[in-house]
C-alpha atoms as a PDB file:
ATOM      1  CA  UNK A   1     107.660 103.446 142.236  1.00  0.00           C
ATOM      2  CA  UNK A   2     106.006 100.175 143.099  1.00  0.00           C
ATOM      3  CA  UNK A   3     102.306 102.410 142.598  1.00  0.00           C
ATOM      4  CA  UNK A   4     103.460 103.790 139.059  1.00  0.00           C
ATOM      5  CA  UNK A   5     104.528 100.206 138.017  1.00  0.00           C
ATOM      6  CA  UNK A   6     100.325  98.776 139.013  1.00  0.00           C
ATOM      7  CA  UNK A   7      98.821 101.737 137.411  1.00  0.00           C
ATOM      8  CA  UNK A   8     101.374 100.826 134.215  1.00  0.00           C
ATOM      9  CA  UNK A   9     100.135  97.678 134.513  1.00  0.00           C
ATOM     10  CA  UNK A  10      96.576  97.670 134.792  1.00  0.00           C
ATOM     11  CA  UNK A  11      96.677 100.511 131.931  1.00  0.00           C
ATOM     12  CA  UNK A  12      97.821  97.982 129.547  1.00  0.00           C
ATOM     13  CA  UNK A  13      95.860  95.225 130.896  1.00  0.00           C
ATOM     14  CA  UNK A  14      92.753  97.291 129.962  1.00  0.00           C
ATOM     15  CA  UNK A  15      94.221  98.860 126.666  1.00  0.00           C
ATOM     16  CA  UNK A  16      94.407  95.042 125.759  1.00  0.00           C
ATOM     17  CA  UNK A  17      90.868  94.284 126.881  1.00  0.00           C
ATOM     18  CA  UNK A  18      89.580  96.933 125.010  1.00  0.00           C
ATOM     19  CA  UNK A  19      91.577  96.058 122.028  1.00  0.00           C
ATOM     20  CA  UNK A  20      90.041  92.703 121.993  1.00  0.00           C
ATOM     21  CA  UNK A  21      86.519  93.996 122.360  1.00  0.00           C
ATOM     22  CA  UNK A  22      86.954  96.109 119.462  1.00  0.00           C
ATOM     23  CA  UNK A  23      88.095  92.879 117.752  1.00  0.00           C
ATOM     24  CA  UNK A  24      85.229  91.008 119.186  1.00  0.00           C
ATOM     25  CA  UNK A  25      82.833  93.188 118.007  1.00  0.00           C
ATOM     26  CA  UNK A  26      84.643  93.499 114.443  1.00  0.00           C
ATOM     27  CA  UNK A  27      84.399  89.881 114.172  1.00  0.00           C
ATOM     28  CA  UNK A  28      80.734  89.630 115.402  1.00  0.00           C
ATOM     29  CA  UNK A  29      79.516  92.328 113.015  1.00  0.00           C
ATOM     30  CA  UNK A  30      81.498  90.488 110.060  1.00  0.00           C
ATOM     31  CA  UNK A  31      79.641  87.161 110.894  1.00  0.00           C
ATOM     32  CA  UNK A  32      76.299  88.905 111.122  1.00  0.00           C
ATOM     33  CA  UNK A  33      77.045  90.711 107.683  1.00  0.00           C
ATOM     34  CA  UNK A  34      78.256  86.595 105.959  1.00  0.00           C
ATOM     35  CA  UNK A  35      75.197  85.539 107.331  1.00  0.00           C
ATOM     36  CA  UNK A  36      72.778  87.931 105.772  1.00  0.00           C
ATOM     37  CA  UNK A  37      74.723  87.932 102.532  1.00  0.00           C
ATOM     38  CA  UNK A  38      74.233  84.277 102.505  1.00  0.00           C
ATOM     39  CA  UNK A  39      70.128  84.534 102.531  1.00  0.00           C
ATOM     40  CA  UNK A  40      70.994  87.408  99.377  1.00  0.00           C
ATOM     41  CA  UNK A  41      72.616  84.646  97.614  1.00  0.00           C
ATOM     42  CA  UNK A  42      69.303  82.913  97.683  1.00  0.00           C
ATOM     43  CA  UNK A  43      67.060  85.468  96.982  1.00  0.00           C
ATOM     44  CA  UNK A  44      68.610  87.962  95.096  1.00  0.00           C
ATOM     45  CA  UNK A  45      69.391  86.180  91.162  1.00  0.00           C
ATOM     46  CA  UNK A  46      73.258  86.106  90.081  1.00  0.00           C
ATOM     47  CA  UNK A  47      74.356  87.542  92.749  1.00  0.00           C
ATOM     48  CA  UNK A  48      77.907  86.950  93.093  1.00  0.00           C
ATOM     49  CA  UNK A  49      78.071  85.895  89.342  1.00  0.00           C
ATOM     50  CA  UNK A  50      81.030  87.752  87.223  1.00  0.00           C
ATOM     51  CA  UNK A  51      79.012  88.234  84.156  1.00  0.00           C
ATOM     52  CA  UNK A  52      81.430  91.178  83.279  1.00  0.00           C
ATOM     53  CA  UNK A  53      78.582  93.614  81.438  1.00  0.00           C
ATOM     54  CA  UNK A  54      76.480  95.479  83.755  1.00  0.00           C
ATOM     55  CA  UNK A  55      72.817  93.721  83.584  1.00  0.00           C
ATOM     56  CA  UNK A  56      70.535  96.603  82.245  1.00  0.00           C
ATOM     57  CA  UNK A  57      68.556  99.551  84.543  1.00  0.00           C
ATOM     58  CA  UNK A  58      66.836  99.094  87.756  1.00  0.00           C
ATOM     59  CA  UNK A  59      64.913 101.015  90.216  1.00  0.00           C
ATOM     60  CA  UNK A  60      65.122 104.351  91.180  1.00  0.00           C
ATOM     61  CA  UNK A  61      64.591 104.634  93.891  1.00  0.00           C
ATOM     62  CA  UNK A  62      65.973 101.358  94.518  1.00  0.00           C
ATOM     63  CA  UNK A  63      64.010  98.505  96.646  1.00  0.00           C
ATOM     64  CA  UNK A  64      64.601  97.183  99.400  1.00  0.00           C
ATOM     65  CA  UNK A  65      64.492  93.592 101.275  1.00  0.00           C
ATOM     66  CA  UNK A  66      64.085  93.503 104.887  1.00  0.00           C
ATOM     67  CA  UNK A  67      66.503  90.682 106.227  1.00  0.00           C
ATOM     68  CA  UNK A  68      67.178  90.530 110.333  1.00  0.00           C
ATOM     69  CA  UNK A  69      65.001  93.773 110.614  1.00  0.00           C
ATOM     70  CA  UNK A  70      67.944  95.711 108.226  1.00  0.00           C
ATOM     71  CA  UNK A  71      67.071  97.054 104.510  1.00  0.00           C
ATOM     72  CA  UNK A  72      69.230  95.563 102.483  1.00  0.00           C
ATOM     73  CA  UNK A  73      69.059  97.718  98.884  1.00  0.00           C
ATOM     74  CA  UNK A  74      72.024  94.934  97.234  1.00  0.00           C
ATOM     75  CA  UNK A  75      75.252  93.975  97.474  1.00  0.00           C
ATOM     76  CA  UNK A  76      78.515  95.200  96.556  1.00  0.00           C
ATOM     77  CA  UNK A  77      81.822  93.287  95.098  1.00  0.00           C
ATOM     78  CA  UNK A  78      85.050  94.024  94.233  1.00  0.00           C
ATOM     79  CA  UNK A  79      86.692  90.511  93.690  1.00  0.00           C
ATOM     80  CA  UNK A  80      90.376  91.982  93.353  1.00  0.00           C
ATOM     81  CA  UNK A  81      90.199  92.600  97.231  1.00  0.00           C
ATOM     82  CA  UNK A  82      87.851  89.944  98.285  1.00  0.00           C
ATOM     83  CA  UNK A  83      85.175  92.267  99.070  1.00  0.00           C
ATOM     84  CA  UNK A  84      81.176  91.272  98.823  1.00  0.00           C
ATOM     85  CA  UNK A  85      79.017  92.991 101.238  1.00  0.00           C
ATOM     86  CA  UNK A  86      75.505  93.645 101.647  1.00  0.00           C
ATOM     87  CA  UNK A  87      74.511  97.314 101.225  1.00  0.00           C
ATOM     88  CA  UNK A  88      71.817  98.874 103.740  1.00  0.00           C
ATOM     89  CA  UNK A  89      69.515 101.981 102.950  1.00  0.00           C
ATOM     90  CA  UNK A  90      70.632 105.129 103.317  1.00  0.00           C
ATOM     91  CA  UNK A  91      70.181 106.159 107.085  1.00  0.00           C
ATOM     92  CA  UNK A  92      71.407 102.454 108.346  1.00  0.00           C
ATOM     93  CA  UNK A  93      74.744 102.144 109.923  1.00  0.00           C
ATOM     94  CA  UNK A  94      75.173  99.017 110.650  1.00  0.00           C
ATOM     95  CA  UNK A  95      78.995  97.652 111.539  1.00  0.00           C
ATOM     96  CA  UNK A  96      79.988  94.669 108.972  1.00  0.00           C
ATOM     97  CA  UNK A  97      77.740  96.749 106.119  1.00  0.00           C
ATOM     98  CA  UNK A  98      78.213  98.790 103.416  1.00  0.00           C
ATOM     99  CA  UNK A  99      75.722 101.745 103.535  1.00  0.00           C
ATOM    100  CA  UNK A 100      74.127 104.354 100.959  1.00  0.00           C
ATOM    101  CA  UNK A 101      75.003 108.192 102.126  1.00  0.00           C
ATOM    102  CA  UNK A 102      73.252 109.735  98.469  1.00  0.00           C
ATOM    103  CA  UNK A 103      72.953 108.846  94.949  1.00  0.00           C
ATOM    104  CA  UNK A 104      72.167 105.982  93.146  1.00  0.00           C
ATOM    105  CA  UNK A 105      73.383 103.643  90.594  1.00  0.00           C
ATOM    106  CA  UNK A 106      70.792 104.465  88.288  1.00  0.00           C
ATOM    107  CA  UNK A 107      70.930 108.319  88.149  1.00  0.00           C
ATOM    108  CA  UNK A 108      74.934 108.076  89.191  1.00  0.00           C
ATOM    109  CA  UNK A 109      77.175 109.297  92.022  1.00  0.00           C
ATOM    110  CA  UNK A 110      76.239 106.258  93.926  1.00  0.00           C
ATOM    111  CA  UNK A 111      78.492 106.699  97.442  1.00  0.00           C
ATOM    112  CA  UNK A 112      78.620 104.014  99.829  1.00  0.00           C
ATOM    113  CA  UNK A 113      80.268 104.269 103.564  1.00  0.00           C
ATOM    114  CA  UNK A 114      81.688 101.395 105.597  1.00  0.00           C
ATOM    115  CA  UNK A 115      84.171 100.854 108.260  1.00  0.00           C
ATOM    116  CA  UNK A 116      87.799 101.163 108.033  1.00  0.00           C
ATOM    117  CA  UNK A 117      88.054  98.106 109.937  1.00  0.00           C
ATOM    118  CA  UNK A 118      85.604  95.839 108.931  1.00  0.00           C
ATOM    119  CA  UNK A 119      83.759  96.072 105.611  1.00  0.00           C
ATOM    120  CA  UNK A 120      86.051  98.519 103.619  1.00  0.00           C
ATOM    121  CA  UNK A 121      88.975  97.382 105.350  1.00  0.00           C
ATOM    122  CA  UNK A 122      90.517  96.978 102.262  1.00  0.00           C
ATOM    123  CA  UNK A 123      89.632  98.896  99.643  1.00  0.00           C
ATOM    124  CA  UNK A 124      92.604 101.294 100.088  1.00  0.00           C
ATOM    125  CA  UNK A 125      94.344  97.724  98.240  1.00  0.00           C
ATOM    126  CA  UNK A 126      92.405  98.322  94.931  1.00  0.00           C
ATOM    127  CA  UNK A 127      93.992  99.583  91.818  1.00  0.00           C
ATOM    128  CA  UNK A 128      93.005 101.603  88.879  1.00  0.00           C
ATOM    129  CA  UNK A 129      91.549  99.168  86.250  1.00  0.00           C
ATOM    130  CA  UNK A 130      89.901  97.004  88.786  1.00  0.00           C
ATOM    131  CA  UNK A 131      86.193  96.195  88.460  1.00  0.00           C
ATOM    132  CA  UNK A 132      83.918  96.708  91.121  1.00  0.00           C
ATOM    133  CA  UNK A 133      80.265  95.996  90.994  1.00  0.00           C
ATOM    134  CA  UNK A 134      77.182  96.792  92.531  1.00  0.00           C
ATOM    135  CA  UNK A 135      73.825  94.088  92.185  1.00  0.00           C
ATOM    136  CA  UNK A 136      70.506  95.339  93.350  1.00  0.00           C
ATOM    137  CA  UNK A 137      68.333  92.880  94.677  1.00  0.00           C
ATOM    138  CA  UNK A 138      66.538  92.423  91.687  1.00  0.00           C
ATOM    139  CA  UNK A 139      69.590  91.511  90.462  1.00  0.00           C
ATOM    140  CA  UNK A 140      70.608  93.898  88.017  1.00  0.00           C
ATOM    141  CA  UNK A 141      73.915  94.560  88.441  1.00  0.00           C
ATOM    142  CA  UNK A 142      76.383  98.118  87.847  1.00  0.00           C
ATOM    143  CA  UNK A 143      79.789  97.447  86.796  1.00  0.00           C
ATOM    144  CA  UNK A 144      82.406 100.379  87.924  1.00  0.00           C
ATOM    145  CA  UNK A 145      86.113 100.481  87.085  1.00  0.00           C
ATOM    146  CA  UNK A 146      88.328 101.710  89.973  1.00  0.00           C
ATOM    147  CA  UNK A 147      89.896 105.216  88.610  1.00  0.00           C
ATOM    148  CA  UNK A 148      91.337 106.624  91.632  1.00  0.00           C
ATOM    149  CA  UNK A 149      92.194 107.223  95.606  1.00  0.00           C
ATOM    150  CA  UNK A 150      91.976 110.604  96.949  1.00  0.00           C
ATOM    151  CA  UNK A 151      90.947 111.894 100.689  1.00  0.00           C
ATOM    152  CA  UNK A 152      87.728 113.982 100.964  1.00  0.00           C
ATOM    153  CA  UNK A 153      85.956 116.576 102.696  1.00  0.00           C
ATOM    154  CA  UNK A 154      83.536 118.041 100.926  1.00  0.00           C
ATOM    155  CA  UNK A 155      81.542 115.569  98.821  1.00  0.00           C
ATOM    156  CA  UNK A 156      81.018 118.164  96.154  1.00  0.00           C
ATOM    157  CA  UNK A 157      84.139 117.953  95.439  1.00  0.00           C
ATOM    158  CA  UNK A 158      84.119 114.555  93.949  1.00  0.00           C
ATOM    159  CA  UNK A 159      82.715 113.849  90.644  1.00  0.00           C
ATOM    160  CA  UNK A 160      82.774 110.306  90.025  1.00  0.00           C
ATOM    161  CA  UNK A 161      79.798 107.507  88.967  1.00  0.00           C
ATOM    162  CA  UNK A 162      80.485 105.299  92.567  1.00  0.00           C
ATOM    163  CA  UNK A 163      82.595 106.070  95.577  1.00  0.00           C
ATOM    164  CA  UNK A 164      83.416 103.504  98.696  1.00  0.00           C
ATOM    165  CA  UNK A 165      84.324 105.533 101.620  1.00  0.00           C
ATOM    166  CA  UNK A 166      85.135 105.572 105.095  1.00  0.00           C
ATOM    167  CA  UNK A 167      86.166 108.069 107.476  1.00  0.00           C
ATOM    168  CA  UNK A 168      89.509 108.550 108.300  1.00  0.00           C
ATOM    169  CA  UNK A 169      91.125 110.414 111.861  1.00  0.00           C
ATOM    170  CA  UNK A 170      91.430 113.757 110.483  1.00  0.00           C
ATOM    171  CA  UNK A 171      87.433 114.680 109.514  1.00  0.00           C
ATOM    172  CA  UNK A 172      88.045 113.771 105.728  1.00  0.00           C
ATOM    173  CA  UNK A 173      86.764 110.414 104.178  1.00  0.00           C
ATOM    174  CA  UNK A 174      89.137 107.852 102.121  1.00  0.00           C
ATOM    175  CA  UNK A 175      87.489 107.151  98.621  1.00  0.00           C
ATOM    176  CA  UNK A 176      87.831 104.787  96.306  1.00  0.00           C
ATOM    177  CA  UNK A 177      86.822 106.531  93.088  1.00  0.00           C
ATOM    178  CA  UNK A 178      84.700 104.419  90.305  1.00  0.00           C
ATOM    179  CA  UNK A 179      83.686 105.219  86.967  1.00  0.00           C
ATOM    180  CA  UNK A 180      80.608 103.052  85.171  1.00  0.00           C
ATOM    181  CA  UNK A 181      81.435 100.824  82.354  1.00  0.00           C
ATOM    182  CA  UNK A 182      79.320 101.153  79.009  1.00  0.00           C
END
């Protein structure tokens, strides 16, 4: 009995440890994404700046700036949940990022992966009607109105101008479905 009690023990003392590295790293991967965004905000022009129309047509494909050795393509916002994140190239995963998978904001179906627990923590908060926007780093920026929530496996089965995803436990991806304002 005294054995099973230890082994009870030491099993939550590490499921605790390892919960707070996961945190640790969460929190590490947030700061490092803040920090970059911060040298977007003085390179890349209006970032961050509601001008509520979308800016005109950028690149396709769209450029990137190299900032801590990651290519950052823009940034994306969705002020309702307090979300601004920088936005890596498709084929970057990097934790505390937002990240192209395939389209593009000029030619449409624009989708964009994250983590459930750090960058698109909360996007499962945003309602239909809410604006979301993405800013290249030229600084033309794509305005999108949240239209739906809807689990995913297939991405073909999705038609919609912008979709924020991560994956979820069961092999299917939560999106937040966006539609381009005129």
């Amino acid at each position: 009995m005294k054995i099973a009690k230890k082994v009870l023990a030491l099993l939550i003392i590490a499921a605790l440890a390892f919960g707070g590295y996961t945190w640790l790293q969460i929190q590490q991967s947030m700061k490092h994404s803040s920090e970059v965004l911060e040298v977007m905000k003085t390179l890349v022009p209006n970032l961050g700046v509601d001008t509520g129309i979308s800016t005109g047509q950028g690149r396709d494909p769209l450029a990137a700036l190299s900032i801590d050795e990651i290519d950052i393509v823009g940034c994306i916002e969705a002020p309702s949940i307090d979300l601004m994140a920088p936005v890596t190239a498709e084929g970057y995963e990097e934790e505390g990022f937002a990240t192209i998978v395939s389209g593009s904001p000029v030619k449409g179906n624009l989708r964009l992966t994250g983590g459930r627990k750090d960058v698109f923590r909360k996007i499962a908060k945003a309602r239909p009607g809410d604006t979301v926007a993405f800013t290249d780093i030229d600084g033309v920026r794509y305005n999108y109105t949240v239209t739906t929530q809807f689990h995913l496996k297939d991405w073909d089965e999705a038609d919609q101008d912008l979709m924020l995803c991560y994956p979820t436990d069961d092999n299917t991806q939560f999106v937040l479905g966006c539609k381009r304002e005129q």
